[in-house]
PDB file of N, CA and C in Angstrom:
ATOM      1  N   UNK A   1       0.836  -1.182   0.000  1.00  0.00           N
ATOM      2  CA  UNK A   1       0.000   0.000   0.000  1.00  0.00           C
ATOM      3  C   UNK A   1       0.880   1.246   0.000  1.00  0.00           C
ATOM      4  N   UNK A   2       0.878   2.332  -1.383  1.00  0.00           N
ATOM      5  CA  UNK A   2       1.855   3.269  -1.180  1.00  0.00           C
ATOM      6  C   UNK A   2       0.464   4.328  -0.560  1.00  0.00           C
ATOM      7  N   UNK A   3       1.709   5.228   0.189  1.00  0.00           N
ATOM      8  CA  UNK A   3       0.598   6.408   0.423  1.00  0.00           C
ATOM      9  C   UNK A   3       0.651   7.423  -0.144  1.00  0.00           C
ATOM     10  N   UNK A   4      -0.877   8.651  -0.145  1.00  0.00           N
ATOM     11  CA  UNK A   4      -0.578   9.499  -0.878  1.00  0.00           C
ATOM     12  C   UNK A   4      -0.537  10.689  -0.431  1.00  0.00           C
ATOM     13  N   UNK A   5      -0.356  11.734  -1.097  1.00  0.00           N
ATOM     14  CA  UNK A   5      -0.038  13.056  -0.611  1.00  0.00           C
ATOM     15  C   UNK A   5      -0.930  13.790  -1.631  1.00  0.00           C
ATOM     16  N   UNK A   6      -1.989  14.942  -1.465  1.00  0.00           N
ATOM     17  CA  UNK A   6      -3.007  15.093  -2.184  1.00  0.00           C
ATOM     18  C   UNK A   6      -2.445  16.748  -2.079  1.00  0.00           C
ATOM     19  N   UNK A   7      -1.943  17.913  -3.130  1.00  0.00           N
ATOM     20  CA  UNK A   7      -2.185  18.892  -2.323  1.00  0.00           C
ATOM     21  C   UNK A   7      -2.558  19.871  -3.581  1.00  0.00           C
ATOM     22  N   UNK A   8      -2.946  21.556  -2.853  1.00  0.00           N
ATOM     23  CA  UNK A   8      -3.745  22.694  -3.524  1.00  0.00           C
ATOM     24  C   UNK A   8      -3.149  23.984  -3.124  1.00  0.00           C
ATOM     25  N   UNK A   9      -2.960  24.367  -4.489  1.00  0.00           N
ATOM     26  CA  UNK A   9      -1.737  25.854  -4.080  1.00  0.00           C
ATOM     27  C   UNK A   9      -3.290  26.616  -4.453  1.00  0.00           C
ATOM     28  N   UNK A  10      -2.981  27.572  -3.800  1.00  0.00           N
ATOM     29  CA  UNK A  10      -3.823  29.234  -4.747  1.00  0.00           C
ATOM     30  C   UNK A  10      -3.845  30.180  -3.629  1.00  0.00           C
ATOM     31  N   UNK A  11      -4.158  31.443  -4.432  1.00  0.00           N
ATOM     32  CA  UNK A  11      -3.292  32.762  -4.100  1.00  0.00           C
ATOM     33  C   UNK A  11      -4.633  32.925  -3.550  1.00  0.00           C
ATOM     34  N   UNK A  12      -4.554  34.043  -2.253  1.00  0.00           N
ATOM     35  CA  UNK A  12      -5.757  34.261  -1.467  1.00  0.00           C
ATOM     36  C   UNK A  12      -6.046  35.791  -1.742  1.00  0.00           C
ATOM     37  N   UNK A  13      -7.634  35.928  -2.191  1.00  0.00           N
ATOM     38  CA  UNK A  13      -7.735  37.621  -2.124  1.00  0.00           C
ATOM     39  C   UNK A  13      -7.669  38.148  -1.102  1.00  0.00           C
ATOM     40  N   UNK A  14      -6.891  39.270  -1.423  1.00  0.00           N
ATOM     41  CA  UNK A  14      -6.188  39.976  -0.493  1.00  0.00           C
ATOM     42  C   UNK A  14      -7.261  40.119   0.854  1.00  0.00           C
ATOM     43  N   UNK A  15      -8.206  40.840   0.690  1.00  0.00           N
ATOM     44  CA  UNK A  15      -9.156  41.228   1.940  1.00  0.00           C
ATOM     45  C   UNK A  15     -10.076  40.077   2.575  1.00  0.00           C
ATOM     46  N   UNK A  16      -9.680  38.718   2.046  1.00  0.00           N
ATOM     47  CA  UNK A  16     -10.062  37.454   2.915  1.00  0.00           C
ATOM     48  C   UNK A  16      -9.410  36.881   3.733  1.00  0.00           C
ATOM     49  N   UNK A  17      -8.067  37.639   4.680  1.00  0.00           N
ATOM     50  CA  UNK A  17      -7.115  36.482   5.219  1.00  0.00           C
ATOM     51  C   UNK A  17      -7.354  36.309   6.147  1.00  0.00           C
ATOM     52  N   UNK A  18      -8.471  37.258   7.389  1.00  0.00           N
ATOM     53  CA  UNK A  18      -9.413  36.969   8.678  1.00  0.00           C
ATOM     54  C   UNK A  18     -10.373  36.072   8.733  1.00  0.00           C
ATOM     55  N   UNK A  19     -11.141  36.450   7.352  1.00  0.00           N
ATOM     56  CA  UNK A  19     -11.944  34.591   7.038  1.00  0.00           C
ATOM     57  C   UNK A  19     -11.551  33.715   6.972  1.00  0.00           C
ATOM     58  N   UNK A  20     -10.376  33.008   6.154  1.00  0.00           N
ATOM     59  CA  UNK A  20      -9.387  32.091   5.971  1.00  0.00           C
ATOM     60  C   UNK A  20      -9.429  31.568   6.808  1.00  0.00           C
ATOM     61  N   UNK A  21      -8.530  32.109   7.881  1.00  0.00           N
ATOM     62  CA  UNK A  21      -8.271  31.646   9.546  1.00  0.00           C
ATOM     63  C   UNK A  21      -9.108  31.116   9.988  1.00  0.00           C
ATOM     64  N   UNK A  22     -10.121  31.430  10.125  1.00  0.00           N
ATOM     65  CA  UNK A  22     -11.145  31.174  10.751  1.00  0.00           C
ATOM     66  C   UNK A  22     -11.684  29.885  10.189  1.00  0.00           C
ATOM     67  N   UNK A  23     -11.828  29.517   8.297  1.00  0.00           N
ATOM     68  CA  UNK A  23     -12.297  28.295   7.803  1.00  0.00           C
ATOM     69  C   UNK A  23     -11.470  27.470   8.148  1.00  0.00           C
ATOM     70  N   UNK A  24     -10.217  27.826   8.083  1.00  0.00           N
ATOM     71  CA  UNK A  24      -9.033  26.659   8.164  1.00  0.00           C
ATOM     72  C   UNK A  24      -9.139  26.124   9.592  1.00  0.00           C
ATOM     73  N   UNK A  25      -9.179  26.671  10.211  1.00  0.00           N
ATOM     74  CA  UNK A  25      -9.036  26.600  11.957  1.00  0.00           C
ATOM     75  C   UNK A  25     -10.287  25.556  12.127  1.00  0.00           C
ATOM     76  N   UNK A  26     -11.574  25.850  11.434  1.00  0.00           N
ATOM     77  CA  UNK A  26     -12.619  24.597  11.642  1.00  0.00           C
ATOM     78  C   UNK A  26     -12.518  23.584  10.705  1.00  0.00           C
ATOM     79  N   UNK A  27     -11.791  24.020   9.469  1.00  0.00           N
ATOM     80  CA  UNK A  27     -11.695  22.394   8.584  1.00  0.00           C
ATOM     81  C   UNK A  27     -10.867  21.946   9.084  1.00  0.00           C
ATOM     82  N   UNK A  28      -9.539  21.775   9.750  1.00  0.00           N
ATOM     83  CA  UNK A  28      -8.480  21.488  10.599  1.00  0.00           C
ATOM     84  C   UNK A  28      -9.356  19.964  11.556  1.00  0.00           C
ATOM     85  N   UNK A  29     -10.397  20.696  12.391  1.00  0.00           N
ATOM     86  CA  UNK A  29     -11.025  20.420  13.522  1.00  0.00           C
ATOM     87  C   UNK A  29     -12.097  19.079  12.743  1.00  0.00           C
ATOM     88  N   UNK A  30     -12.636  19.265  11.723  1.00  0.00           N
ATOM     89  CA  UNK A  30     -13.826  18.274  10.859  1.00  0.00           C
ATOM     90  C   UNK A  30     -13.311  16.938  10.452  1.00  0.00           C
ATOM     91  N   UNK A  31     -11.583  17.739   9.623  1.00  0.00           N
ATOM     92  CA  UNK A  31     -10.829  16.519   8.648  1.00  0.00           C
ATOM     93  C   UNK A  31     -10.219  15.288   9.818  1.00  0.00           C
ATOM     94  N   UNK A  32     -11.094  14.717   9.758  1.00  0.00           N
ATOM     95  CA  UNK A  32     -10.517  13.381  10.835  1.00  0.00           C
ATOM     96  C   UNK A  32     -10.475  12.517  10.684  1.00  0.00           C
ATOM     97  N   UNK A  33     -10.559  12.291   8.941  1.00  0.00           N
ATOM     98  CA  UNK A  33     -11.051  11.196   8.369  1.00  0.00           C
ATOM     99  C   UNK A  33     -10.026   9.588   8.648  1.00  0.00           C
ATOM    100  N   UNK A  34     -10.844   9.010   8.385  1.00  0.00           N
ATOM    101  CA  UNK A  34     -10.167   7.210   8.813  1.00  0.00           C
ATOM    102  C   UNK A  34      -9.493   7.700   7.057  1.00  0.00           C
ATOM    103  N   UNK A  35      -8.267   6.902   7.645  1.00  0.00           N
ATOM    104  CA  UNK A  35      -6.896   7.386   6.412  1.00  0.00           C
ATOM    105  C   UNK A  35      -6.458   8.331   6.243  1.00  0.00           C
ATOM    106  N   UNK A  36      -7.094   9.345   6.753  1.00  0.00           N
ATOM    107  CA  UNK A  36      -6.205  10.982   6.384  1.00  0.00           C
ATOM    108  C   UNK A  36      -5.354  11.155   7.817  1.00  0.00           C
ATOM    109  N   UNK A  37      -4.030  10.717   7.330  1.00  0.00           N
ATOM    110  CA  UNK A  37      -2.907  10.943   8.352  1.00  0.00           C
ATOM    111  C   UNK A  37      -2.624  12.172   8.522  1.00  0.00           C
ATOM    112  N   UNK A  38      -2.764  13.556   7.846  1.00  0.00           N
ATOM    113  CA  UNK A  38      -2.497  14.554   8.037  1.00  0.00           C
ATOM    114  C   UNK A  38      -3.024  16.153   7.321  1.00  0.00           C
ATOM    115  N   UNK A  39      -3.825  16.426   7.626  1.00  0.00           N
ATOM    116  CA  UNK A  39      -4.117  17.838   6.618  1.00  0.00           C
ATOM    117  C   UNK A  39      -3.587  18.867   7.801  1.00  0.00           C
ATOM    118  N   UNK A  40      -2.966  19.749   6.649  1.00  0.00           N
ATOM    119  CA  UNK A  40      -1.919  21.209   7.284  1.00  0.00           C
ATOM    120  C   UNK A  40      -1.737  22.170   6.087  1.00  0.00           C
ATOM    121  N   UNK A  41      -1.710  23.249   6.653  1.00  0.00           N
ATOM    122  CA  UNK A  41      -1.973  24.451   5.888  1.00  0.00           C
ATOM    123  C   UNK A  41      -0.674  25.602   5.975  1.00  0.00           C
ATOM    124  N   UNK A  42      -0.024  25.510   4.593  1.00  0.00           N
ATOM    125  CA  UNK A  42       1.210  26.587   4.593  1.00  0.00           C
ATOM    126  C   UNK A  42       1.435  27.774   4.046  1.00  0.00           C
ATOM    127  N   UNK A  43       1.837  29.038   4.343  1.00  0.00           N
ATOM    128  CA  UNK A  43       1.674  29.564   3.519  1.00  0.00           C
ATOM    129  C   UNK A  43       3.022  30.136   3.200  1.00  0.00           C
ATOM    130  N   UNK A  44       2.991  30.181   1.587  1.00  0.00           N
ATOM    131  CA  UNK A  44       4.220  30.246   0.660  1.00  0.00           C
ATOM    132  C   UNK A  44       4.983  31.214   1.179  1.00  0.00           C
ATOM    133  N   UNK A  45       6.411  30.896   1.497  1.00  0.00           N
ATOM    134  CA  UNK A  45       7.138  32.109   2.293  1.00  0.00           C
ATOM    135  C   UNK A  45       7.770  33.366   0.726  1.00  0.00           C
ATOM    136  N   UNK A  46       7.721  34.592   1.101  1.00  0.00           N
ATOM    137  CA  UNK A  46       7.860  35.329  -0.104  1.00  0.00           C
ATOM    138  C   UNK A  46       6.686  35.776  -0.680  1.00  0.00           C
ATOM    139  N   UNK A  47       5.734  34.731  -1.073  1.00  0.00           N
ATOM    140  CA  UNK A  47       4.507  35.087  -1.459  1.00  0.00           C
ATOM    141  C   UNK A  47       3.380  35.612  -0.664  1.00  0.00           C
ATOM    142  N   UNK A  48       2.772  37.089  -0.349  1.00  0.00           N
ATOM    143  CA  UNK A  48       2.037  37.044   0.286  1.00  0.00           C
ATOM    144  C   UNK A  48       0.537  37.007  -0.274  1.00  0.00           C
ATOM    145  N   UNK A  49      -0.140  36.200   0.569  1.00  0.00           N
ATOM    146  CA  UNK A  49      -1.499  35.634  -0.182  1.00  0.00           C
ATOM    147  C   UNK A  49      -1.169  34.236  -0.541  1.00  0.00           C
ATOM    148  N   UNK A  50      -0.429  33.477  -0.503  1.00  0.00           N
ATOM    149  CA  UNK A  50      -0.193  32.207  -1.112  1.00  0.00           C
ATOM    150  C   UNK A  50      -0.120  31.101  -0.704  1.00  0.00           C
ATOM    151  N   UNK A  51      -1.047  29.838  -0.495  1.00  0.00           N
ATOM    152  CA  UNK A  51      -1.054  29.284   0.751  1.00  0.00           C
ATOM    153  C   UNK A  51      -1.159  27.898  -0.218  1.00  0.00           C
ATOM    154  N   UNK A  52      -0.602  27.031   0.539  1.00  0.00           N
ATOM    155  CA  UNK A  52      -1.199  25.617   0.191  1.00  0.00           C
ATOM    156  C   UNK A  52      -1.348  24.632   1.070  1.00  0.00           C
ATOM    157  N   UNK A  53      -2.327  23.920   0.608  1.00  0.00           N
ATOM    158  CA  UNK A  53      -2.632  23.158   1.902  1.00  0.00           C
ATOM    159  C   UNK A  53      -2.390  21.291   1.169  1.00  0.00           C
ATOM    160  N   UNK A  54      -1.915  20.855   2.109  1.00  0.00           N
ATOM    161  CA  UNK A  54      -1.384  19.159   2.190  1.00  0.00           C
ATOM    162  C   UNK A  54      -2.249  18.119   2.748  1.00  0.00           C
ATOM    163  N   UNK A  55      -2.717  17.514   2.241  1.00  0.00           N
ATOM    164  CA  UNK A  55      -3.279  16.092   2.814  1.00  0.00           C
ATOM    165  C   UNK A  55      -2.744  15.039   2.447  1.00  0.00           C
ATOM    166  N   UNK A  56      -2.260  14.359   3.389  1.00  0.00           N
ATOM    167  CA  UNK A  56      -1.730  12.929   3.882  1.00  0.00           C
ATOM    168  C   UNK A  56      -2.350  11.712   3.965  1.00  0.00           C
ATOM    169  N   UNK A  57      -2.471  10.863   3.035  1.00  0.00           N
ATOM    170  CA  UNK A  57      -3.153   9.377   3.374  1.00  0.00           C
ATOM    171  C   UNK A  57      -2.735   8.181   3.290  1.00  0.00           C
ATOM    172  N   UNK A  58      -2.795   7.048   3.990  1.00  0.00           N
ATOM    173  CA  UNK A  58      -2.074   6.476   4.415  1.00  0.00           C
ATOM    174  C   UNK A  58      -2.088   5.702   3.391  1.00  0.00           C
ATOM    175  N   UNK A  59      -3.259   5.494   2.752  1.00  0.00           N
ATOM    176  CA  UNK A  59      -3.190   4.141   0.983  1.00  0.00           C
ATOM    177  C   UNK A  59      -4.037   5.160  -0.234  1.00  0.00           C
ATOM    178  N   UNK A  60      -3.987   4.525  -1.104  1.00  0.00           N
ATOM    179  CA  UNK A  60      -4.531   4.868  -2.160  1.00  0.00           C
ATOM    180  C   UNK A  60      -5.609   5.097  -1.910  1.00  0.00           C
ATOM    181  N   UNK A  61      -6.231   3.792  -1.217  1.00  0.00           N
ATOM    182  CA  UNK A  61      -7.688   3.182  -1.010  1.00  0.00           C
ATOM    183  C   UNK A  61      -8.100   4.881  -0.449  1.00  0.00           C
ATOM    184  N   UNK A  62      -7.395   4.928   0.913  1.00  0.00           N
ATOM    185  CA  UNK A  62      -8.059   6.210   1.965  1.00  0.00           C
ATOM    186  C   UNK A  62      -8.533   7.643   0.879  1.00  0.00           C
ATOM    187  N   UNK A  63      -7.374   7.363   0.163  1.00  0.00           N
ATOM    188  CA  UNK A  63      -7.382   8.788  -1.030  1.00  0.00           C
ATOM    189  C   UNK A  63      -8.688   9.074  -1.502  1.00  0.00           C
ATOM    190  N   UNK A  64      -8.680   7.601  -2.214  1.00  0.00           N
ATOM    191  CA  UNK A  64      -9.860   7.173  -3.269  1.00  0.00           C
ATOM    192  C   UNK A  64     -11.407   7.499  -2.709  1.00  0.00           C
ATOM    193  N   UNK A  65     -11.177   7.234  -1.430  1.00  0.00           N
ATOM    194  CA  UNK A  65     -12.830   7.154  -0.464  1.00  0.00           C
ATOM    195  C   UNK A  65     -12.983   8.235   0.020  1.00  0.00           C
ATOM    196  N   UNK A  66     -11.813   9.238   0.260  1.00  0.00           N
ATOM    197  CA  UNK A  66     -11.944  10.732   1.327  1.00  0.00           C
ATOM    198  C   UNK A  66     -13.229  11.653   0.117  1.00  0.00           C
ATOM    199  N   UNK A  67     -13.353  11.586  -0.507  1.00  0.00           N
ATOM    200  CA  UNK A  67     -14.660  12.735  -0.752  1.00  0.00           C
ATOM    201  C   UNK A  67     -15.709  11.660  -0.530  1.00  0.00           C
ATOM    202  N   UNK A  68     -16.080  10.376  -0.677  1.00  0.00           N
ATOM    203  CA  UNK A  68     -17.201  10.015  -0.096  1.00  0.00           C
ATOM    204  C   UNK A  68     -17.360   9.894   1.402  1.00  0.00           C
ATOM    205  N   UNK A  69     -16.747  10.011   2.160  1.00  0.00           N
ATOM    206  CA  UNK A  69     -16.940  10.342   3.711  1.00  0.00           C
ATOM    207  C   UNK A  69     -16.774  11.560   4.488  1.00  0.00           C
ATOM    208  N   UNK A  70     -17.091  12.545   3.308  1.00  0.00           N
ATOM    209  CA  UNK A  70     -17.074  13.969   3.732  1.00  0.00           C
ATOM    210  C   UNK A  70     -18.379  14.131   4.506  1.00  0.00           C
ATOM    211  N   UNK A  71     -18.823  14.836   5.148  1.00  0.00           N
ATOM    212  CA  UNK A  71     -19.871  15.458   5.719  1.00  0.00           C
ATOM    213  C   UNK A  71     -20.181  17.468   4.807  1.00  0.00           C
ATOM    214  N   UNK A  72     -21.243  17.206   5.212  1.00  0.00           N
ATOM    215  CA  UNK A  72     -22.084  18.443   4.329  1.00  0.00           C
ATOM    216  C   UNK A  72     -21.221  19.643   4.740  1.00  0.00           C
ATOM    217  N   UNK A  73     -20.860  19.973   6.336  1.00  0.00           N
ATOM    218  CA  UNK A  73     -20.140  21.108   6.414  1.00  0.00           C
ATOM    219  C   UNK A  73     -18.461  21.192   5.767  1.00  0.00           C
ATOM    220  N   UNK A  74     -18.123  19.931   5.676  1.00  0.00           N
ATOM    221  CA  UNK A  74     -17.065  20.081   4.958  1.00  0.00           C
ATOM    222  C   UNK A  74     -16.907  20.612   3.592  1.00  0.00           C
ATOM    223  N   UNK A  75     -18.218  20.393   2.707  1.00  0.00           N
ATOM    224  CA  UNK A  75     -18.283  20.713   1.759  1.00  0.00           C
ATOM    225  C   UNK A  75     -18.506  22.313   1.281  1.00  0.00           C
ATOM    226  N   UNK A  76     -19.116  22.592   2.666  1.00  0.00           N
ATOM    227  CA  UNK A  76     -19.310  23.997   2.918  1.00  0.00           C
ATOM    228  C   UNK A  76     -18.618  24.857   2.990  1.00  0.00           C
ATOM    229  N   UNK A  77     -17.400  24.118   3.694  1.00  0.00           N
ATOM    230  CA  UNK A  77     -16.522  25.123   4.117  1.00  0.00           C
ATOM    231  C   UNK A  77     -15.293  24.776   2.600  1.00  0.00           C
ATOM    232  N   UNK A  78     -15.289  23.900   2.143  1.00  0.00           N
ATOM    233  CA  UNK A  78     -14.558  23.893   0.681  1.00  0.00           C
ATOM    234  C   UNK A  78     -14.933  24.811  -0.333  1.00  0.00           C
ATOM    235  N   UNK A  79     -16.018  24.595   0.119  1.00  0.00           N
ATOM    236  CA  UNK A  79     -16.664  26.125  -1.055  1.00  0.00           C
ATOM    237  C   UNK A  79     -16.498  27.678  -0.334  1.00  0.00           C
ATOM    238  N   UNK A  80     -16.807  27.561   0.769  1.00  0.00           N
ATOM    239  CA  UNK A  80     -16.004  28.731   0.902  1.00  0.00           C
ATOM    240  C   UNK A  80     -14.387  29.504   0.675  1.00  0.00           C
ATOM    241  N   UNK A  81     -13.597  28.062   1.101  1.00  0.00           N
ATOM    242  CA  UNK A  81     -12.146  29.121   0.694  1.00  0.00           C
ATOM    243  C   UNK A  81     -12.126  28.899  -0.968  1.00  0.00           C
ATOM    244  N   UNK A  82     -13.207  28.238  -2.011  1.00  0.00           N
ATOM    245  CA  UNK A  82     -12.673  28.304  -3.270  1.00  0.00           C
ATOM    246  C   UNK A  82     -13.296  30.016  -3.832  1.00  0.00           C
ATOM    247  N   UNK A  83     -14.337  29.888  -2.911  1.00  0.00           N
ATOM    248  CA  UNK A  83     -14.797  31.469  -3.074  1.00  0.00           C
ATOM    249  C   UNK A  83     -13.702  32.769  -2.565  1.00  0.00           C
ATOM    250  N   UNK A  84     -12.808  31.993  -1.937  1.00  0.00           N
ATOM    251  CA  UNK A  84     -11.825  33.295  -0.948  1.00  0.00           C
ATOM    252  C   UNK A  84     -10.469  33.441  -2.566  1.00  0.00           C
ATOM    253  N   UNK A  85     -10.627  32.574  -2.975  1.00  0.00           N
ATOM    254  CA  UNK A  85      -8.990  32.461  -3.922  1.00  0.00           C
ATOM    255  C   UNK A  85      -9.434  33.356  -5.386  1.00  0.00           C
ATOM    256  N   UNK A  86      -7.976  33.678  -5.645  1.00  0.00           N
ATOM    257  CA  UNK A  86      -8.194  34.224  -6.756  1.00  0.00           C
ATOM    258  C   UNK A  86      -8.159  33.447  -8.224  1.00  0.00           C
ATOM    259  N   UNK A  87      -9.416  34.693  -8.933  1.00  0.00           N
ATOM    260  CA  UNK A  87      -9.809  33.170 -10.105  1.00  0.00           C
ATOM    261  C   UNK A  87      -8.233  32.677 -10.860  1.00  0.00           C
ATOM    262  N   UNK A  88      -8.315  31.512 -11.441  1.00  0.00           N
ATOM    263  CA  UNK A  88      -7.380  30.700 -12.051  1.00  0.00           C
ATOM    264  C   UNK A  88      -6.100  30.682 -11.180  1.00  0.00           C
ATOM    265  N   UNK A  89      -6.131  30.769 -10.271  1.00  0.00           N
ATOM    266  CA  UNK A  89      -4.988  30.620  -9.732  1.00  0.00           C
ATOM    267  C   UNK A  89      -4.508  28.737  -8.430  1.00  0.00           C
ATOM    268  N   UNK A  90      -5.599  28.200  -8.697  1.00  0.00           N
ATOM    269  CA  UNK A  90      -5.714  27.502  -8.089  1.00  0.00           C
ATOM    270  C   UNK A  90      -4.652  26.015  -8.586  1.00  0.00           C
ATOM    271  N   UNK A  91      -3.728  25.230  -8.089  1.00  0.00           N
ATOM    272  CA  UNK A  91      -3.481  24.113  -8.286  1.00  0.00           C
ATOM    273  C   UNK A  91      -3.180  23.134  -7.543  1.00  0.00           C
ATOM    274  N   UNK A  92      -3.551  21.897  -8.735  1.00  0.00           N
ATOM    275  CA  UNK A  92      -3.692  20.086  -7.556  1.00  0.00           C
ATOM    276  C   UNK A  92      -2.449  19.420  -8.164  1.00  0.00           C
ATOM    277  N   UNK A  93      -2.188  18.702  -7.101  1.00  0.00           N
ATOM    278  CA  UNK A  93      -0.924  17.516  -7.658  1.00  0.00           C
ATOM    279  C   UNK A  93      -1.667  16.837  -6.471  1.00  0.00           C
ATOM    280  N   UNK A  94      -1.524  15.593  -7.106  1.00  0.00           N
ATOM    281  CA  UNK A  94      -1.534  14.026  -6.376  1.00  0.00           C
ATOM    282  C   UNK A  94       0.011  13.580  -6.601  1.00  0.00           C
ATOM    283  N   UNK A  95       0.939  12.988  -5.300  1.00  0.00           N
ATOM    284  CA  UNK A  95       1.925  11.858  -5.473  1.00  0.00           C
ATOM    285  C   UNK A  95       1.530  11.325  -5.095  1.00  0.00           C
ATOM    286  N   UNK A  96       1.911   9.708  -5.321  1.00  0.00           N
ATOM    287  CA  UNK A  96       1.994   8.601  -5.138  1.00  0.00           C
ATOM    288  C   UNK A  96       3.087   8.306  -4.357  1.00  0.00           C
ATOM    289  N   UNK A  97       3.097   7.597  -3.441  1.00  0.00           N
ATOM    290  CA  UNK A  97       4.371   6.988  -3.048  1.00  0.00           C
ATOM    291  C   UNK A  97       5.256   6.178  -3.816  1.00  0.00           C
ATOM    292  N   UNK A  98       6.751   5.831  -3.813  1.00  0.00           N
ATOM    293  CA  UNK A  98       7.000   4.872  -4.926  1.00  0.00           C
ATOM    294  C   UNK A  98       7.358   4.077  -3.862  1.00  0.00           C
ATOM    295  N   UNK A  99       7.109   2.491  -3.619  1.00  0.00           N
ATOM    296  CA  UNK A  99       7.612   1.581  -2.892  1.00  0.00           C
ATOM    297  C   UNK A  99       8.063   0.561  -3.678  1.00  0.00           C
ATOM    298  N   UNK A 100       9.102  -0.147  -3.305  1.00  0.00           N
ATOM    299  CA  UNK A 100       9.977  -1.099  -3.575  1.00  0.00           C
ATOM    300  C   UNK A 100       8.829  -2.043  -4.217  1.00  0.00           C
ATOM    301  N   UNK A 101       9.576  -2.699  -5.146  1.00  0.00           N
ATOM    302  CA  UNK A 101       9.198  -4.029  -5.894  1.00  0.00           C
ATOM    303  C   UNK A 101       9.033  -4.355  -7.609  1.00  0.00           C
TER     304      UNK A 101
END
């Protein structure tokens, strides 16, 4: 089972970074999901406004299943910081782990 690393860059409008805090601080508190070893939130040093956030899972499988075991406020609050970012600026990478064999 390799694990994966799921993550999302994008630049934050400027006059949302008191809201931010505040979504992040309760999606932090929601994401507890069975397989998600880790969600954390960085923001790009140099860049101000620029944040990305990391999720950690322990198999593919966990990856594969984390949006069907979301709950409604999670979804809520996803739509809110996509409403906080600036348009087109948003990006995803999935790795894979590479393990021996």
């Amino acid at each position: 089972m390799s694990k994966v690393i799921f993550t999302i860059q994008y630049e934050l409008k400027p006059d949302k970074k008191e809201e931010y805090s505040t979504v992040v601080k309760e999606l932090k508190n929601l994401l507890k999901a069975d397989g998600l070893e880790s969600y954390a939130v960085y923001e790009l040093k140099g860049k101000g406004n620029h944040f990305q956030e990391i999720y950690s899972f322990s198999s593919e499988e966990a990856y594969e299943a984390f949006d069907d075991n979301q709950n409604e406020r999670i979804n809520i609050l996803i739509n809110k910081l996509s409403d906080m970012t600036v348009e087109n600026s948003t990006k995803y990478s999935t790795l894979y782990e590479i393990t021996e064999g």
